[in-house]
PDB file of N, CA and C in Angstrom:
ATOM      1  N   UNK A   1     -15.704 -10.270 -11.010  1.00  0.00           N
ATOM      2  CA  UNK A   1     -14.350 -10.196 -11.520  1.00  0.00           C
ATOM      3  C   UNK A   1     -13.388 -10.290 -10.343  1.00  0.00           C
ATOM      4  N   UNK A   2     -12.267 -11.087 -10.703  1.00  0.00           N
ATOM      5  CA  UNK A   2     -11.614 -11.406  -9.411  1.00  0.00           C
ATOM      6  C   UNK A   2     -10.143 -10.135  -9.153  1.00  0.00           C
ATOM      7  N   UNK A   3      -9.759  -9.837  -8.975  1.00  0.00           N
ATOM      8  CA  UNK A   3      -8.474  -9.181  -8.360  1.00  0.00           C
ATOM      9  C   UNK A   3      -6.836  -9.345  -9.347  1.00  0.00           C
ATOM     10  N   UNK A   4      -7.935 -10.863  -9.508  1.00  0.00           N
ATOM     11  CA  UNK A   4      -6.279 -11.062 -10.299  1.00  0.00           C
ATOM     12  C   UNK A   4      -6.725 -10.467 -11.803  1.00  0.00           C
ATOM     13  N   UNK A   5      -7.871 -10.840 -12.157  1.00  0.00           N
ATOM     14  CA  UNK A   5      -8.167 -10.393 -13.225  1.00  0.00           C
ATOM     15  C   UNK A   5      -8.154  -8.663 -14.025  1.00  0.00           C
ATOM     16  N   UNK A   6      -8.550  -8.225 -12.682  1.00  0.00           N
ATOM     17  CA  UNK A   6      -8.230  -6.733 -12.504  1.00  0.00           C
ATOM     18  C   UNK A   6      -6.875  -6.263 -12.864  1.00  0.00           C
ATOM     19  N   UNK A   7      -6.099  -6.857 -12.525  1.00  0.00           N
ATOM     20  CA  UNK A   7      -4.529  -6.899 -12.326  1.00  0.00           C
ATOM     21  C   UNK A   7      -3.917  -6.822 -13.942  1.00  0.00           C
ATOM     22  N   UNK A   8      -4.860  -8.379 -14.353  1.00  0.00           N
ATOM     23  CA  UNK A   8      -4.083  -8.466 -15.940  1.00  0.00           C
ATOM     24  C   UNK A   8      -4.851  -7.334 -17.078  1.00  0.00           C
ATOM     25  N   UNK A   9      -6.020  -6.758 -16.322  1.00  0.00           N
ATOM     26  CA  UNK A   9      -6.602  -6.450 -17.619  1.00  0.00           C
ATOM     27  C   UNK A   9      -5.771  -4.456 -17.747  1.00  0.00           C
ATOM     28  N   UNK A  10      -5.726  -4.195 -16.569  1.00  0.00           N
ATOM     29  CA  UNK A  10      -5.373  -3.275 -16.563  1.00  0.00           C
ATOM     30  C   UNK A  10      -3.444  -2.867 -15.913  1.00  0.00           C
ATOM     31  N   UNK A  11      -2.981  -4.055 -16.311  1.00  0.00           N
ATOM     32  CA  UNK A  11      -1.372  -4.371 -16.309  1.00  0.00           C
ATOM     33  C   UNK A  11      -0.890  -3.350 -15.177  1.00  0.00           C
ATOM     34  N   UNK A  12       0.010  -2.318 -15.509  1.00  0.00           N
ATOM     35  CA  UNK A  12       1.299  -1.720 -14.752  1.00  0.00           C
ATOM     36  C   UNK A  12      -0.266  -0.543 -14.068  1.00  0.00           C
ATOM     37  N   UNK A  13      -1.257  -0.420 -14.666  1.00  0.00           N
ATOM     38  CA  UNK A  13      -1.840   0.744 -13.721  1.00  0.00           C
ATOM     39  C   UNK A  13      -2.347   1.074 -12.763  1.00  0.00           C
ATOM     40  N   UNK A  14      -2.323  -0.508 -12.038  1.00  0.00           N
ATOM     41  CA  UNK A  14      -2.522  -0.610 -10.583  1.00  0.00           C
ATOM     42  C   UNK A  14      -1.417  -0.980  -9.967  1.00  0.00           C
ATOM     43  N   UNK A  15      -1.633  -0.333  -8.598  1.00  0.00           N
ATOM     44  CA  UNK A  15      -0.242  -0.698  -7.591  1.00  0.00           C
ATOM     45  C   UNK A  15      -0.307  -2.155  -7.107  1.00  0.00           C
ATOM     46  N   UNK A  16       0.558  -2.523  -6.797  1.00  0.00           N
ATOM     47  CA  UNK A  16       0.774  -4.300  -6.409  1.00  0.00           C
ATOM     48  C   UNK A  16      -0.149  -4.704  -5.072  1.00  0.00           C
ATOM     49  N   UNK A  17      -0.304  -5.965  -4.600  1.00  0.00           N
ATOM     50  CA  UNK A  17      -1.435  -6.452  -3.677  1.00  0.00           C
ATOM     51  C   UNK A  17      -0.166  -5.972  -2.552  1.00  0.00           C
ATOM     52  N   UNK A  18       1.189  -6.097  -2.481  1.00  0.00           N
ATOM     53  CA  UNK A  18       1.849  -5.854  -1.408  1.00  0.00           C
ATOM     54  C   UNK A  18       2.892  -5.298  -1.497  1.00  0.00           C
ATOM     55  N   UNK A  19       2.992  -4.204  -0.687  1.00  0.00           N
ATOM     56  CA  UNK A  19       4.248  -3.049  -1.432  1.00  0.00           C
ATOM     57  C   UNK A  19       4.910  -2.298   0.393  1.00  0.00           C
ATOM     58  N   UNK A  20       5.655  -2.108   0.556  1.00  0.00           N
ATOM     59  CA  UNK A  20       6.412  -2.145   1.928  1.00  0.00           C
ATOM     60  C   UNK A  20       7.392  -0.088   1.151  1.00  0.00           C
ATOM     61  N   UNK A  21       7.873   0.605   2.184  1.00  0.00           N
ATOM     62  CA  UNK A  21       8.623   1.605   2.325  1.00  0.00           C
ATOM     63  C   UNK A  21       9.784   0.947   3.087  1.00  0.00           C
ATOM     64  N   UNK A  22      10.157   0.272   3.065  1.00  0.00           N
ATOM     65  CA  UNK A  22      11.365   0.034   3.989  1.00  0.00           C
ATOM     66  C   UNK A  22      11.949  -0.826   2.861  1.00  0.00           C
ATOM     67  N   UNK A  23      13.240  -0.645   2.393  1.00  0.00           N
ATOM     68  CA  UNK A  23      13.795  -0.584   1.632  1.00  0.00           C
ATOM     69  C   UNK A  23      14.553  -2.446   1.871  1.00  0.00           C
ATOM     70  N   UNK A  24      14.764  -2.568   3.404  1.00  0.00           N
ATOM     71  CA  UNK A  24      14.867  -3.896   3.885  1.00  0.00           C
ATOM     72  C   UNK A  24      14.260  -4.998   3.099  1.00  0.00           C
ATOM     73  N   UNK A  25      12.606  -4.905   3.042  1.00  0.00           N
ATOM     74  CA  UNK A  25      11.357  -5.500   3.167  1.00  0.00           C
ATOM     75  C   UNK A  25      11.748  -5.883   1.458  1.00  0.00           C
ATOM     76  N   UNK A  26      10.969  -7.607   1.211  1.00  0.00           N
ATOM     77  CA  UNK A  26      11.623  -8.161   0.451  1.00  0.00           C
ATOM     78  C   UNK A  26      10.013  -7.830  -0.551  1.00  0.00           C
ATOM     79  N   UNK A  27       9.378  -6.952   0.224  1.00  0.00           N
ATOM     80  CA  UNK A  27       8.036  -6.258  -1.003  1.00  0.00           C
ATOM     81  C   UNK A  27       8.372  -4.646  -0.655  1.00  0.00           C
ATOM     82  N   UNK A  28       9.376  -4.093  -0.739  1.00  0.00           N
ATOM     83  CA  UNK A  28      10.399  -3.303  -1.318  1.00  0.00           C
ATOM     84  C   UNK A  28      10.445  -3.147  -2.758  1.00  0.00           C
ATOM     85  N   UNK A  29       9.725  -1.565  -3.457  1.00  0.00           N
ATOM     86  CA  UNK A  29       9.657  -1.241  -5.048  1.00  0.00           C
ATOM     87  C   UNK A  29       9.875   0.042  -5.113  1.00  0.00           C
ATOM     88  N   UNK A  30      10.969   0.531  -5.551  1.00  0.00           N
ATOM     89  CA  UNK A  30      11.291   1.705  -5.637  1.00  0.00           C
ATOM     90  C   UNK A  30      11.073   2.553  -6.886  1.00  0.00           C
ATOM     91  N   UNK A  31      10.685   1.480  -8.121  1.00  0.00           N
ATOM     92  CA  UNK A  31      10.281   1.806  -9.174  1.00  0.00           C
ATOM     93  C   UNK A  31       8.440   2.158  -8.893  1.00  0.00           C
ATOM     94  N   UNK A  32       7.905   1.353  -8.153  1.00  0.00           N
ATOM     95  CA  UNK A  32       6.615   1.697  -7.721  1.00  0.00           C
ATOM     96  C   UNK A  32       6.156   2.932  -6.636  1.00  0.00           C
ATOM     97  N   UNK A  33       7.126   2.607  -5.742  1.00  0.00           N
ATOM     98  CA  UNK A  33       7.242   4.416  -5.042  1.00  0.00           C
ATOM     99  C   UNK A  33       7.521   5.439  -5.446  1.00  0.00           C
ATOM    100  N   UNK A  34       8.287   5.600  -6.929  1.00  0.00           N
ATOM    101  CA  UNK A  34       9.083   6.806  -7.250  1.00  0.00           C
ATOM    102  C   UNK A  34       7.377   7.153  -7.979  1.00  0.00           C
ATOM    103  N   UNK A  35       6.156   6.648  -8.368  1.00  0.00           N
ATOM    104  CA  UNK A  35       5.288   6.778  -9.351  1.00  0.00           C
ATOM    105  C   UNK A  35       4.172   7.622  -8.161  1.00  0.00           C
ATOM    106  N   UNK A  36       4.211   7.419  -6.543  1.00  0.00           N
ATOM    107  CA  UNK A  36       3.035   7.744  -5.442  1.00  0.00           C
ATOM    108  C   UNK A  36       1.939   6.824  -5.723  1.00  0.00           C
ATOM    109  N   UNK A  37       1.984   6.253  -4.765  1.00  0.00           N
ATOM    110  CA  UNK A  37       0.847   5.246  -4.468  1.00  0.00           C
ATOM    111  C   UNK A  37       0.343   5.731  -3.518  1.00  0.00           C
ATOM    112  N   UNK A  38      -1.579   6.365  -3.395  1.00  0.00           N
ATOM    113  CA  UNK A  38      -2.241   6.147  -2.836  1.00  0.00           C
ATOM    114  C   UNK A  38      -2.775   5.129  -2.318  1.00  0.00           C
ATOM    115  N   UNK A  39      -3.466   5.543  -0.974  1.00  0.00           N
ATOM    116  CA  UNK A  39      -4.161   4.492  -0.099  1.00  0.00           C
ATOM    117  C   UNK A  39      -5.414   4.592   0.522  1.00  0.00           C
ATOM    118  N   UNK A  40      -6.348   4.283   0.053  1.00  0.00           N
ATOM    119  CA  UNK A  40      -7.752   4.564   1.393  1.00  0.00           C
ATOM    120  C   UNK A  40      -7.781   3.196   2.269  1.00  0.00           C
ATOM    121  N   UNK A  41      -7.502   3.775   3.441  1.00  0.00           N
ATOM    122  CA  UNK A  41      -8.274   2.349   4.699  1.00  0.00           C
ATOM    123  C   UNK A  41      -9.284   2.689   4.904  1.00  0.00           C
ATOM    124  N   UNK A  42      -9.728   1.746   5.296  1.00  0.00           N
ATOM    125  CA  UNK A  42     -11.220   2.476   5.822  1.00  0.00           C
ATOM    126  C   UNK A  42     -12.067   3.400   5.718  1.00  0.00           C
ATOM    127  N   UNK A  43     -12.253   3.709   4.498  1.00  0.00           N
ATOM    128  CA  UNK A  43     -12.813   4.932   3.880  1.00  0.00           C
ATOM    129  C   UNK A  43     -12.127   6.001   3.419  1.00  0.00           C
ATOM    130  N   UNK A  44     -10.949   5.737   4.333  1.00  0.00           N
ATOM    131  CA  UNK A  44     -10.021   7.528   4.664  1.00  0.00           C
ATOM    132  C   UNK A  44      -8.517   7.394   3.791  1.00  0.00           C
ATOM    133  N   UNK A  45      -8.365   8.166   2.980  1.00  0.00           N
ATOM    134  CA  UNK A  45      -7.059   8.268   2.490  1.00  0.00           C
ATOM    135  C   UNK A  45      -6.346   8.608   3.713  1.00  0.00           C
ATOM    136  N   UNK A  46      -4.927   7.895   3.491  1.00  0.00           N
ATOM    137  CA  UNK A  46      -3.919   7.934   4.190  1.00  0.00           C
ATOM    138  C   UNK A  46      -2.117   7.715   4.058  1.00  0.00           C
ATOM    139  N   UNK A  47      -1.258   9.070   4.826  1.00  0.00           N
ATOM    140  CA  UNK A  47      -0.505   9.268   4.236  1.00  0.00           C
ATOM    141  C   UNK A  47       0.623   8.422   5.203  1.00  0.00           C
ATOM    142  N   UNK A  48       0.410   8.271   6.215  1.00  0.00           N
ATOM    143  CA  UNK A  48       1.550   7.385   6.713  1.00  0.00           C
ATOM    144  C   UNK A  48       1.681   6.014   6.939  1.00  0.00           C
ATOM    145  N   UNK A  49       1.333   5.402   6.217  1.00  0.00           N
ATOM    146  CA  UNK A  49       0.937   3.951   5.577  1.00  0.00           C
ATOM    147  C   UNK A  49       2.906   3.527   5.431  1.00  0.00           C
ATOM    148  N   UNK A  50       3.138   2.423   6.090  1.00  0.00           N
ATOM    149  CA  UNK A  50       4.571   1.939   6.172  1.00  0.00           C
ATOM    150  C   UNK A  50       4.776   0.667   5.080  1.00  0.00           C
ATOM    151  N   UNK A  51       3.651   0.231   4.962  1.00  0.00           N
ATOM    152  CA  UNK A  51       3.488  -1.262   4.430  1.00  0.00           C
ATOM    153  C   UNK A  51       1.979  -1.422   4.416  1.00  0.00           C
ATOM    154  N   UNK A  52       1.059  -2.294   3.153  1.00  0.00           N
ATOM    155  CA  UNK A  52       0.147  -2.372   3.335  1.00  0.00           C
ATOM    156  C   UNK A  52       0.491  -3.908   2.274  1.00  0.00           C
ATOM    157  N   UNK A  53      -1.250  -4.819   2.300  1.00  0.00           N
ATOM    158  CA  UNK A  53      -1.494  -5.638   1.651  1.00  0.00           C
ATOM    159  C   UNK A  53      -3.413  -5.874   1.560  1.00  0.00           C
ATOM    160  N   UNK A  54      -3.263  -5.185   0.199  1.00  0.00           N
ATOM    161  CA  UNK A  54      -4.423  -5.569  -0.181  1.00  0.00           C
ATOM    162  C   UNK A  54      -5.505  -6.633  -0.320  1.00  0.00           C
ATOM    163  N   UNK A  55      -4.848  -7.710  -0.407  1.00  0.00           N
ATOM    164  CA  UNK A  55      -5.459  -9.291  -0.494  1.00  0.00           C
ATOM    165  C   UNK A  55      -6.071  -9.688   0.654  1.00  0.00           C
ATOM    166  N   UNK A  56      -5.396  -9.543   1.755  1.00  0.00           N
ATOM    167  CA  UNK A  56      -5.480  -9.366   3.716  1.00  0.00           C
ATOM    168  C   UNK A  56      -5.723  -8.578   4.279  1.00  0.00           C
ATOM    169  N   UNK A  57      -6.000  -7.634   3.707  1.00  0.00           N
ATOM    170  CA  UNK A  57      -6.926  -6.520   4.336  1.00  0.00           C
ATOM    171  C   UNK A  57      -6.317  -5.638   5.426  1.00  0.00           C
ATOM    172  N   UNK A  58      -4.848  -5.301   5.395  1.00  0.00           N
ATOM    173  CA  UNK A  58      -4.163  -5.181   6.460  1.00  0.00           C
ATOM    174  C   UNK A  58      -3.213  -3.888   5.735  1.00  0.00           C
ATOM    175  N   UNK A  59      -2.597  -2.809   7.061  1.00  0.00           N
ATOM    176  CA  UNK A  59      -1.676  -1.862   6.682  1.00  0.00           C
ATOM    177  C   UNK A  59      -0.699  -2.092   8.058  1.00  0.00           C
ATOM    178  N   UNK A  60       0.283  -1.541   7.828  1.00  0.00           N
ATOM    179  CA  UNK A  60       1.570  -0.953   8.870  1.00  0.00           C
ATOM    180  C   UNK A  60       1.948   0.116   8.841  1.00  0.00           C
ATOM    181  N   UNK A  61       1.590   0.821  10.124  1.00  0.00           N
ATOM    182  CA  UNK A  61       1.589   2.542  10.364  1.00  0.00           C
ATOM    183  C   UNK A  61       2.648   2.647  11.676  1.00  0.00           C
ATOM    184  N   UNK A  62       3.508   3.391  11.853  1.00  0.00           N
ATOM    185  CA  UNK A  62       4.244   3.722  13.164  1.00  0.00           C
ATOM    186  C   UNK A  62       4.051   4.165  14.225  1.00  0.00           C
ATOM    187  N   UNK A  63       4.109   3.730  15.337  1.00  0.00           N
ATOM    188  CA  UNK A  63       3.625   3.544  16.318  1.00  0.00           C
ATOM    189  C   UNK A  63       3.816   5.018  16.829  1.00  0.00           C
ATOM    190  N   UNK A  64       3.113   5.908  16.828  1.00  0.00           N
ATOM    191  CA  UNK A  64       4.160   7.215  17.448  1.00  0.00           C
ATOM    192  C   UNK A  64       5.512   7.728  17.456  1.00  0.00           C
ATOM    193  N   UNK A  65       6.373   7.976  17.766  1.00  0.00           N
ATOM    194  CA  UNK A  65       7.763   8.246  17.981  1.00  0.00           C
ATOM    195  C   UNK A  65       8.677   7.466  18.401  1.00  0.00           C
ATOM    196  N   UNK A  66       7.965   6.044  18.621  1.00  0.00           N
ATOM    197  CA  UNK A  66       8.875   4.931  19.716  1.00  0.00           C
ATOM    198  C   UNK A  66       9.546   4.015  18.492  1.00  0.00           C
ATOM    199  N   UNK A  67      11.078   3.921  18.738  1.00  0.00           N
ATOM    200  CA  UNK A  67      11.789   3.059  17.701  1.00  0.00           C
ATOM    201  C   UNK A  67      12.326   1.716  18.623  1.00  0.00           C
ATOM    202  N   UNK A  68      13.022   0.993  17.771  1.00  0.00           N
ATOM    203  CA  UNK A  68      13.444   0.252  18.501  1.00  0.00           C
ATOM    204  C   UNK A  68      14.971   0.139  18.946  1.00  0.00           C
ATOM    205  N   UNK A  69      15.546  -0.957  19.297  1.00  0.00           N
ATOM    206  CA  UNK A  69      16.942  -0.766  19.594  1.00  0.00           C
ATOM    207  C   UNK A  69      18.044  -0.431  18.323  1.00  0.00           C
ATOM    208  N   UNK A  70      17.688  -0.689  17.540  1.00  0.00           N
ATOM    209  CA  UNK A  70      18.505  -0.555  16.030  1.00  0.00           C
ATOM    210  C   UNK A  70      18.083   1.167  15.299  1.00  0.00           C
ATOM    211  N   UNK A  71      16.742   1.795  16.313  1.00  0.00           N
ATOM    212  CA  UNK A  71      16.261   2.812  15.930  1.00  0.00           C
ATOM    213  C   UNK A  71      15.615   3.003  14.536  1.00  0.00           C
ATOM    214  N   UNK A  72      15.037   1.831  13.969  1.00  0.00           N
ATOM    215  CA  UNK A  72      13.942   2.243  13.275  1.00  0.00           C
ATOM    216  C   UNK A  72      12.434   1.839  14.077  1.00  0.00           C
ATOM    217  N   UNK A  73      11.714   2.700  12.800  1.00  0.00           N
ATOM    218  CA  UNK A  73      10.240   2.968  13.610  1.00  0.00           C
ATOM    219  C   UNK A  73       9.577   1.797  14.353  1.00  0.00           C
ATOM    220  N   UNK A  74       8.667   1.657  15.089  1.00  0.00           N
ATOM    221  CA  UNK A  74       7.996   0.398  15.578  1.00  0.00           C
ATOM    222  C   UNK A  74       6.916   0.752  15.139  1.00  0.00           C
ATOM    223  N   UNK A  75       6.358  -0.483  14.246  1.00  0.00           N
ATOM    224  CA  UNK A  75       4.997  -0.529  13.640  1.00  0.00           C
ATOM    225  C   UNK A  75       4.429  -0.797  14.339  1.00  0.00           C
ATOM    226  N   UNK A  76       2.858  -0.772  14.014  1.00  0.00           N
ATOM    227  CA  UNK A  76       1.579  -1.693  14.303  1.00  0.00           C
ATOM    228  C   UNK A  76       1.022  -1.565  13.012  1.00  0.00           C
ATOM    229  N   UNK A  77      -0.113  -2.871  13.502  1.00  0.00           N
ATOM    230  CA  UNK A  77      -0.762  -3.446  11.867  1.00  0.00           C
ATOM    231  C   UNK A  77      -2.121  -3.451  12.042  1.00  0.00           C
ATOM    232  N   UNK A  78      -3.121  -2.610  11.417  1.00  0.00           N
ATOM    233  CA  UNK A  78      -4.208  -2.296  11.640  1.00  0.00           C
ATOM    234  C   UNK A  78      -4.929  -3.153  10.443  1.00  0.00           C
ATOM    235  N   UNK A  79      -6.090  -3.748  10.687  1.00  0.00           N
ATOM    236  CA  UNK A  79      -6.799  -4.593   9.846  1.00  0.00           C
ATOM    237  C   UNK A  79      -8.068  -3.956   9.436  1.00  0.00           C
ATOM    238  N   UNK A  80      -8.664  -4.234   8.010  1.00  0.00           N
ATOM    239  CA  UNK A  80      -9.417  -3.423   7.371  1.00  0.00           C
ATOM    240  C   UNK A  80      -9.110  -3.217   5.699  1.00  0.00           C
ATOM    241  N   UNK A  81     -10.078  -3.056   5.279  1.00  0.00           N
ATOM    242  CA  UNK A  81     -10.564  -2.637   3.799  1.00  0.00           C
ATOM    243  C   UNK A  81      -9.173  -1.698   3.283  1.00  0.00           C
ATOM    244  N   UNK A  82      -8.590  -2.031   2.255  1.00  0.00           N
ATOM    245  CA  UNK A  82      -7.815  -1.400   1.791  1.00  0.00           C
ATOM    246  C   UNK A  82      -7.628  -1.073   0.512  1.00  0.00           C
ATOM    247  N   UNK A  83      -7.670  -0.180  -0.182  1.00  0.00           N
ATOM    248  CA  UNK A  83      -7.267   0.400  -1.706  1.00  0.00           C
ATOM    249  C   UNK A  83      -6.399   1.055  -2.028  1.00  0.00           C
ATOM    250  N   UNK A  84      -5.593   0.637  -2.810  1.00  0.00           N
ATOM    251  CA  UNK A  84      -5.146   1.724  -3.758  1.00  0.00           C
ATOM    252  C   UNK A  84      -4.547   1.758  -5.198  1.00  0.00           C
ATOM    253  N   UNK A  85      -3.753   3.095  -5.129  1.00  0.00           N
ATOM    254  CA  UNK A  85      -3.832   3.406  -6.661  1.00  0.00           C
ATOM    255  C   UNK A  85      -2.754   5.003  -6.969  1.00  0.00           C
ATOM    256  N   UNK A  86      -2.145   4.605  -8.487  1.00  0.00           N
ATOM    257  CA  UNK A  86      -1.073   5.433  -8.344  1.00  0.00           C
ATOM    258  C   UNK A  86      -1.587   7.062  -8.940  1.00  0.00           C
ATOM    259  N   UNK A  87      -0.704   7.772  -8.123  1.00  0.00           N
ATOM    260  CA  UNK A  87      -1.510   8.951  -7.630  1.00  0.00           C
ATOM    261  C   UNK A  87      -1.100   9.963  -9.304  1.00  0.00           C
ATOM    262  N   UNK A  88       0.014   9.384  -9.886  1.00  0.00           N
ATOM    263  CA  UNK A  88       0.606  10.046 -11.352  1.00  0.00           C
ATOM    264  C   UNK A  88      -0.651  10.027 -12.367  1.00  0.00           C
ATOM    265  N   UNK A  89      -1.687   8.586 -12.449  1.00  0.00           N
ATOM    266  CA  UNK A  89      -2.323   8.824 -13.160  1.00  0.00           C
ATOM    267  C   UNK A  89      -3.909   9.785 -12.996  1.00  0.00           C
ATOM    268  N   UNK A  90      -4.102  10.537 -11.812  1.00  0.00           N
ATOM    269  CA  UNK A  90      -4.638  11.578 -12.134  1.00  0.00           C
ATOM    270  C   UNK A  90      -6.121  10.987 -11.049  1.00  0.00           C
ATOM    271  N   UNK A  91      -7.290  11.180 -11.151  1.00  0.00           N
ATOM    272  CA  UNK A  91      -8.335  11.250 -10.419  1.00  0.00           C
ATOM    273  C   UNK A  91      -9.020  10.196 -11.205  1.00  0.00           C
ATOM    274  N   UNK A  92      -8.793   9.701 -12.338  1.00  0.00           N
ATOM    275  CA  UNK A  92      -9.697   8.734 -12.739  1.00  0.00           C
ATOM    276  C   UNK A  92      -8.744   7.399 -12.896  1.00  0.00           C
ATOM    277  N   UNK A  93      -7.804   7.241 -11.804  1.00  0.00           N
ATOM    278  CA  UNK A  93      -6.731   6.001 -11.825  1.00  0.00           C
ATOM    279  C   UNK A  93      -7.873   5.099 -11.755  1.00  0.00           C
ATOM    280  N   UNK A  94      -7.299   3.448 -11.989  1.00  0.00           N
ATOM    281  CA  UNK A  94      -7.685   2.413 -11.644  1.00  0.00           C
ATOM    282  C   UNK A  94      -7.444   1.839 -10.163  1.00  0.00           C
ATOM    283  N   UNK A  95      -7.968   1.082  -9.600  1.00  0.00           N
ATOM    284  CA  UNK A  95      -7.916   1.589  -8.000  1.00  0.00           C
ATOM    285  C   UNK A  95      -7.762  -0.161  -7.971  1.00  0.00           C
ATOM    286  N   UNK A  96      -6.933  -0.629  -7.123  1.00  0.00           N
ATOM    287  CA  UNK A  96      -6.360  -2.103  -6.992  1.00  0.00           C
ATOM    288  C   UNK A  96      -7.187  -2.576  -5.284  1.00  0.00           C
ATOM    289  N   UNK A  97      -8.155  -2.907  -5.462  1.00  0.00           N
ATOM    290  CA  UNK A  97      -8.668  -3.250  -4.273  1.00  0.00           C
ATOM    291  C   UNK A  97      -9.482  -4.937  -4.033  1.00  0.00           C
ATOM    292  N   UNK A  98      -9.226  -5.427  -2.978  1.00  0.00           N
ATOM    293  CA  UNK A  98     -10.146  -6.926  -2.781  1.00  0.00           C
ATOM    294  C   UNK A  98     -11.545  -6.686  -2.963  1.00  0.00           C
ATOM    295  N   UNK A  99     -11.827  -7.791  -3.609  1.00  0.00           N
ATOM    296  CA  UNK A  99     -13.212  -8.259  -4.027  1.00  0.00           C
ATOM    297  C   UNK A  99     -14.117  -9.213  -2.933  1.00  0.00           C
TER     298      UNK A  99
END
């Protein structure tokens, strides 16, 4: 079963392949953040996840404390297995992950 299929069969109850916290970012969902979207990378749930994309296997986490000249955070983009899934519907959510 492919990803996309996952997607249609189980509609709004998985979180999107690409979803961003920075309000800038044109995969920016505030209707999807207000719901908590979990994340496992690499085995490990994780809470400071800036931006991720499921399809590419990739997240954006902040670099420590270092911003830039405009003073927001400076990312890095760590590559790897990624899932997730919204945290409202409870322990038996549907979990949006690559195949």
């Amino acid at each position: 079963m492919s990803d996309e299929n996952t997607s249609e069969k189980s509609g709004a109850d998985t979180p999107p392949d690409h979803l961003s916290i920075n309000p800038q970012s044109e995969h920016f969902d505030a209707e999807k953040l207000k719901r908590g979207v979990a994340i496992r990378f690499k085995g490990r749930e994780r809470i400071d996840i800036e931006e991720y994309c499921i399809s590419e296997g990739w997240v954006r986490v902040q670099a420590g404390k270092t911003v830039d000249r405009k003073g927001r955070p400076l990312t890095i983009r760590l590559n790897g297995p990624v899932e997730a899934w919204y945290e409202d519907l409870g322990e038996d959510a549907p979990v949006a992950k690559a195949d």
